[in-house]
N, C-alpha and C. Protein backbone atom coordinates (compact mmCIF):
# COMPACT_ATOMS: atom_id res chain seq x y z
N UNK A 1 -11.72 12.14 -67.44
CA UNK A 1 -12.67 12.92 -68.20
C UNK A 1 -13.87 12.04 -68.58
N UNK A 2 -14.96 12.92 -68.10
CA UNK A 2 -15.87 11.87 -68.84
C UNK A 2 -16.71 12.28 -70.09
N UNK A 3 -17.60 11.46 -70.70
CA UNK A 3 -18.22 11.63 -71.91
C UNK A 3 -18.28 12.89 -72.23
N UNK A 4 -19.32 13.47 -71.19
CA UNK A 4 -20.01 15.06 -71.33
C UNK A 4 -18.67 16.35 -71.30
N UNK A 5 -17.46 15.96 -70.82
CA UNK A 5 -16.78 16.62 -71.10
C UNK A 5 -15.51 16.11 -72.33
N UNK A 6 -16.04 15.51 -72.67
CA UNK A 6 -14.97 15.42 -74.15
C UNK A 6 -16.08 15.59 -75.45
N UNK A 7 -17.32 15.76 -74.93
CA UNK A 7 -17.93 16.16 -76.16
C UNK A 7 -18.22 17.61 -76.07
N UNK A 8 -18.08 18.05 -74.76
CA UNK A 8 -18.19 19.18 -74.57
C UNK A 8 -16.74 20.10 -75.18
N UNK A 9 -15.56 19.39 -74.75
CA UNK A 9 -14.28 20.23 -75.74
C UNK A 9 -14.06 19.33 -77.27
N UNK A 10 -15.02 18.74 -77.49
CA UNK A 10 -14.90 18.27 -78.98
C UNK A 10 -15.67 19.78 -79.61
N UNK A 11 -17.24 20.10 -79.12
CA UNK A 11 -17.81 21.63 -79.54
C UNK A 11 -17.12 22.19 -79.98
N UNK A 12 -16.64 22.48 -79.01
CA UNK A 12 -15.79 23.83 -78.20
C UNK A 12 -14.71 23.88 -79.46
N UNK A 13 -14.11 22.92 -79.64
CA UNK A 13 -12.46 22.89 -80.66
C UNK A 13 -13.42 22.96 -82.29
N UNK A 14 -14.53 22.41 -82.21
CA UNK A 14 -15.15 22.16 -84.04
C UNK A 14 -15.67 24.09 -83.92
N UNK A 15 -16.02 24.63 -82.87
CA UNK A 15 -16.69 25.78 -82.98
C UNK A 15 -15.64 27.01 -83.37
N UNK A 16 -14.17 26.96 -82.63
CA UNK A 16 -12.98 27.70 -82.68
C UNK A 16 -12.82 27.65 -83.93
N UNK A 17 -12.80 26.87 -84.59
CA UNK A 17 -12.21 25.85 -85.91
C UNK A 17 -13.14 26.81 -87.31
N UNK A 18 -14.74 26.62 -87.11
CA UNK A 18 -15.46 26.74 -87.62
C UNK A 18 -15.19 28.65 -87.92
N UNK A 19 -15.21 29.50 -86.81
CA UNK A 19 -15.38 30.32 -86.28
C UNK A 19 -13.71 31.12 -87.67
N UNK A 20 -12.96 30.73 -87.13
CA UNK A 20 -11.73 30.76 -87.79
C UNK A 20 -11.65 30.65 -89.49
N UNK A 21 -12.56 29.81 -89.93
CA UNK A 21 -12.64 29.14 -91.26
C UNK A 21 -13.23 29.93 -92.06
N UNK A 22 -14.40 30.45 -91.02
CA UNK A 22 -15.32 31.78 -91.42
C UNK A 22 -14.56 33.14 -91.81
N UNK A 23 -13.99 33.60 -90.92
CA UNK A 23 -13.11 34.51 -91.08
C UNK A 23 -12.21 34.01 -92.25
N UNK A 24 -11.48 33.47 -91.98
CA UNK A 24 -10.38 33.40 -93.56
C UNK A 24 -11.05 33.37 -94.54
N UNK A 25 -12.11 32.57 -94.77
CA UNK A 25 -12.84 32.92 -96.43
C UNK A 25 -13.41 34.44 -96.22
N UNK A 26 -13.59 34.83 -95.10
CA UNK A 26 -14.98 36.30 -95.78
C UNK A 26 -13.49 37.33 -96.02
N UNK A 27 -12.21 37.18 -95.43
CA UNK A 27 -11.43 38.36 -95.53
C UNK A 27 -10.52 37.93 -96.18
N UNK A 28 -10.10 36.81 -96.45
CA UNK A 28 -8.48 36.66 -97.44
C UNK A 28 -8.63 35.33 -98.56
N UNK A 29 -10.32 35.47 -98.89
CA UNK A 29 -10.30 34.67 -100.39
C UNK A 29 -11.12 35.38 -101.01
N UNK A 30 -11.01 34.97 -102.65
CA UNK A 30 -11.92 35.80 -103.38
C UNK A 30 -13.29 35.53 -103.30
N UNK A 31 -13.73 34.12 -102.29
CA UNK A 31 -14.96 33.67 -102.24
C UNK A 31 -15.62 34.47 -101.30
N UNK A 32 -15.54 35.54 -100.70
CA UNK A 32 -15.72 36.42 -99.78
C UNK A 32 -17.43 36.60 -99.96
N UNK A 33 -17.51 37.08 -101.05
CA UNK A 33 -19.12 37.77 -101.77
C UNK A 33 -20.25 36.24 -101.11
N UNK A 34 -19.49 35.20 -102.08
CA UNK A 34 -20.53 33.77 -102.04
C UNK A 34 -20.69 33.59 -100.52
N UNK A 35 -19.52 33.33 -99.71
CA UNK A 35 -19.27 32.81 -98.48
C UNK A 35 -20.59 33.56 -97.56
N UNK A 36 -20.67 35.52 -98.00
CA UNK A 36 -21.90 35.80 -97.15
C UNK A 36 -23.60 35.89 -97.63
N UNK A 37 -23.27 35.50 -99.10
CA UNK A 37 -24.41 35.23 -99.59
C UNK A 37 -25.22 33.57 -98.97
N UNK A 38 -23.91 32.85 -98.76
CA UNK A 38 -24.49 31.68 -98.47
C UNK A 38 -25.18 31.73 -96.47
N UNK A 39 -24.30 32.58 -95.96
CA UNK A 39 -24.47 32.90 -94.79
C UNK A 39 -25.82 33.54 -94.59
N UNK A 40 -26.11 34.32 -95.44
CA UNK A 40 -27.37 35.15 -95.48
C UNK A 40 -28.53 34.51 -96.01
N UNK A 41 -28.38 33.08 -97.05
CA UNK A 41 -29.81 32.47 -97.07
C UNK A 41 -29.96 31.52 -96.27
N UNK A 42 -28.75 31.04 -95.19
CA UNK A 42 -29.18 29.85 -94.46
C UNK A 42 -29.75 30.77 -93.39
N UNK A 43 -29.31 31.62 -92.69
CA UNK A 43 -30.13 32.56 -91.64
C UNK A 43 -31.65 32.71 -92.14
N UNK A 44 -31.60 33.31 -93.13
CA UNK A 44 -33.23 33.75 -93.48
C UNK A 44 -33.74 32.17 -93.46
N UNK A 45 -33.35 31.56 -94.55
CA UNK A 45 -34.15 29.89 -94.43
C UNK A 45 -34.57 29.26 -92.74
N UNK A 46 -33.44 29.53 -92.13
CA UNK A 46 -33.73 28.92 -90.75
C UNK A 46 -34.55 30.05 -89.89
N UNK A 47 -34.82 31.28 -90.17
CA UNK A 47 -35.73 32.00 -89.43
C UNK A 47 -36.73 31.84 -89.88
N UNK A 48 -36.97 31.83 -91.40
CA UNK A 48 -38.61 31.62 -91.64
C UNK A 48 -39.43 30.12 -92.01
N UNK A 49 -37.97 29.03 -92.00
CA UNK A 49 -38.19 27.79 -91.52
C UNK A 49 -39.20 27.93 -90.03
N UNK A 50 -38.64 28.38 -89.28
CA UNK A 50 -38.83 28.22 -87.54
C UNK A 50 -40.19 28.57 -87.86
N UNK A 51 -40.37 29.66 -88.30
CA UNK A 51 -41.67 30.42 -88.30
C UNK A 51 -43.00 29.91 -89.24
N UNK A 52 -42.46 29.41 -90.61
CA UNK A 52 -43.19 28.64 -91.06
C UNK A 52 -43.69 27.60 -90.47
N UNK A 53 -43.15 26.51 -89.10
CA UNK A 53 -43.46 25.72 -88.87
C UNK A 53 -44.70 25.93 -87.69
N UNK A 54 -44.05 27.30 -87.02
CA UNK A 54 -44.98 27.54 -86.11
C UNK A 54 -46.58 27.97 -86.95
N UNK A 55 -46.31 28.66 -87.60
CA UNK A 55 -47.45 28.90 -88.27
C UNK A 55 -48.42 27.55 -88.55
N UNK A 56 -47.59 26.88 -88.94
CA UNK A 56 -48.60 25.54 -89.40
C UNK A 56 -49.36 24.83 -88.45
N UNK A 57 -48.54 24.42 -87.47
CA UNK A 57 -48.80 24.26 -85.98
C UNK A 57 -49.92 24.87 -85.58
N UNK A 58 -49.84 26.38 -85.81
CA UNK A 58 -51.05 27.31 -85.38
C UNK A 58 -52.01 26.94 -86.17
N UNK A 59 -52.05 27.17 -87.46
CA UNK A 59 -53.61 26.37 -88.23
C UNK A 59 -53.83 24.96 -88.13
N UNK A 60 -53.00 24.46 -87.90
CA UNK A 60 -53.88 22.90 -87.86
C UNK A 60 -53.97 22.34 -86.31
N UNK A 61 -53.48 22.81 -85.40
CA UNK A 61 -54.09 22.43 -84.59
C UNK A 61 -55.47 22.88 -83.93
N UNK A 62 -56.16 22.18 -83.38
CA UNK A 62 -57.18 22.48 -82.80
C UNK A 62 -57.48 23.54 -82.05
N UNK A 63 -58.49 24.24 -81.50
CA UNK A 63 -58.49 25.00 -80.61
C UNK A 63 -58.85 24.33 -79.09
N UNK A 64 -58.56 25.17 -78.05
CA UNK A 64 -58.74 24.45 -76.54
C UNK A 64 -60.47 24.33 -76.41
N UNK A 65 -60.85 23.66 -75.65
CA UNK A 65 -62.40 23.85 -75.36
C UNK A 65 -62.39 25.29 -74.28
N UNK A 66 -63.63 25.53 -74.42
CA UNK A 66 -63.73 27.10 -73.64
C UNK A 66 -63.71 26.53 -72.30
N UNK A 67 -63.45 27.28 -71.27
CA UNK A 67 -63.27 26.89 -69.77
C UNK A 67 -64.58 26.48 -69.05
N UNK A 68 -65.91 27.20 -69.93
CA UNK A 68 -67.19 26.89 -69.37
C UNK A 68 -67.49 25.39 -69.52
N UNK A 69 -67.16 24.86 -70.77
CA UNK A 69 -67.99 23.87 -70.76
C UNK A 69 -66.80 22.15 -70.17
N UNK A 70 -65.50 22.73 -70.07
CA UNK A 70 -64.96 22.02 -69.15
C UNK A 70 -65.52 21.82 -67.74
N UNK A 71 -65.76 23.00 -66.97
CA UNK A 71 -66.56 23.28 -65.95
C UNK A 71 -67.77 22.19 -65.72
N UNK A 72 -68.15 22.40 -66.91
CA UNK A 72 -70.22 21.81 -67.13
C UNK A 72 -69.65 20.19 -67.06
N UNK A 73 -68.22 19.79 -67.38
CA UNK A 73 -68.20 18.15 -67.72
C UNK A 73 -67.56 17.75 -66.75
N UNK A 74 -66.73 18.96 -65.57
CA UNK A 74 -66.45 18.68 -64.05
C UNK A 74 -67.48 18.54 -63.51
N UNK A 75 -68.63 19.14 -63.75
CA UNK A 75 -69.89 19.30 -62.85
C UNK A 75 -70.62 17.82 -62.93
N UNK A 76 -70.84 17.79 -63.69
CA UNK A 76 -71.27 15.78 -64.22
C UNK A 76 -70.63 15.21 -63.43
N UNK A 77 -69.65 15.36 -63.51
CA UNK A 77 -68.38 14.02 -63.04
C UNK A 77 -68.33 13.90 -61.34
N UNK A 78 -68.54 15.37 -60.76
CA UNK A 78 -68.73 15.36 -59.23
C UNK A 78 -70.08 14.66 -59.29
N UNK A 79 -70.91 15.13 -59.54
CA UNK A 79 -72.21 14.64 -59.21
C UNK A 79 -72.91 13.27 -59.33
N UNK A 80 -72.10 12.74 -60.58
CA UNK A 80 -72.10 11.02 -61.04
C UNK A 80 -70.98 10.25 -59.55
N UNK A 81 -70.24 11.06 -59.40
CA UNK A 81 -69.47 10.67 -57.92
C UNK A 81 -70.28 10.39 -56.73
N UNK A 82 -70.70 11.86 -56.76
CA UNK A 82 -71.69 11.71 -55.60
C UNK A 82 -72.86 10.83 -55.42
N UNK A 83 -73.75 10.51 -56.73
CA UNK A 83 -74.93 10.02 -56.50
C UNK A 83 -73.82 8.05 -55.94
N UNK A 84 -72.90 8.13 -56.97
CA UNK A 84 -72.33 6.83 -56.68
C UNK A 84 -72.09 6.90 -55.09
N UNK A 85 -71.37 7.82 -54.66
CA UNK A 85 -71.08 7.29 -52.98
C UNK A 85 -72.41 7.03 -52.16
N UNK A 86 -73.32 7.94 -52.71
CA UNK A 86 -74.88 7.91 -51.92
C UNK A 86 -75.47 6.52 -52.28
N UNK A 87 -75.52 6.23 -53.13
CA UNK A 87 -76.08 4.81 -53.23
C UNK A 87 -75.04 3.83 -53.01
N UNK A 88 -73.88 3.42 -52.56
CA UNK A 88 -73.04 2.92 -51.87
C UNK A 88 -73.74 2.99 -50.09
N UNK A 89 -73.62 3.96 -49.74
CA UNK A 89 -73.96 4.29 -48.42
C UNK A 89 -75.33 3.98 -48.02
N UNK A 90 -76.52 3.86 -48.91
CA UNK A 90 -77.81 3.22 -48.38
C UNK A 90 -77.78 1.72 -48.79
N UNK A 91 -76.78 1.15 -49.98
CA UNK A 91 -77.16 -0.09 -49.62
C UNK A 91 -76.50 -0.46 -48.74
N UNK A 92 -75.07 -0.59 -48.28
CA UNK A 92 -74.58 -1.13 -46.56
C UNK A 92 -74.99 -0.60 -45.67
């Protein structure tokens, strides 16, 4: 066995485990109520975590340059090419 599969049935046995643990508290303890209250703010926290972050992401990053004036700074760049090969070619 190698690594990727003993961490792969290490998951696998913590997830059964987990999965199981869940069930016995929500149906045969009195902690039933807390157990899905706690279930229900880590979901919301981690969905509007995710989303909060994207959001932020979205305002502070920059915007792309428009495609035209990429264009206009390809256009330079051929032409600074070109005049370079042309004056290469008349002085040899």
């Amino acid at each position: 066995m190698n690594k990727d599969q003993v961490l792969g049935a290490f998951i696998f046995i913590v997830s059964i485990v987990v999965i199981l643990v869940y069930i016995w508290l929500n149906f045969f303890t009195p902690w039933s109520y807390l157990v899905i209250q706690i279930t229900a703010a880590a979901a919301i926290a981690g969905v509007f975590g995710i989303l909060a972050w994207i959001g932020y992401t979205l305002a502070t990053t920059p915007p792309p340059k428009p495609i035209e004036e990429i264009e206009k700074e390809v256009e330079k760049e051929l032409k600074k090419i070109e005049e370079e090969s042309k004056e290469e070619k008349t002085s040899s």
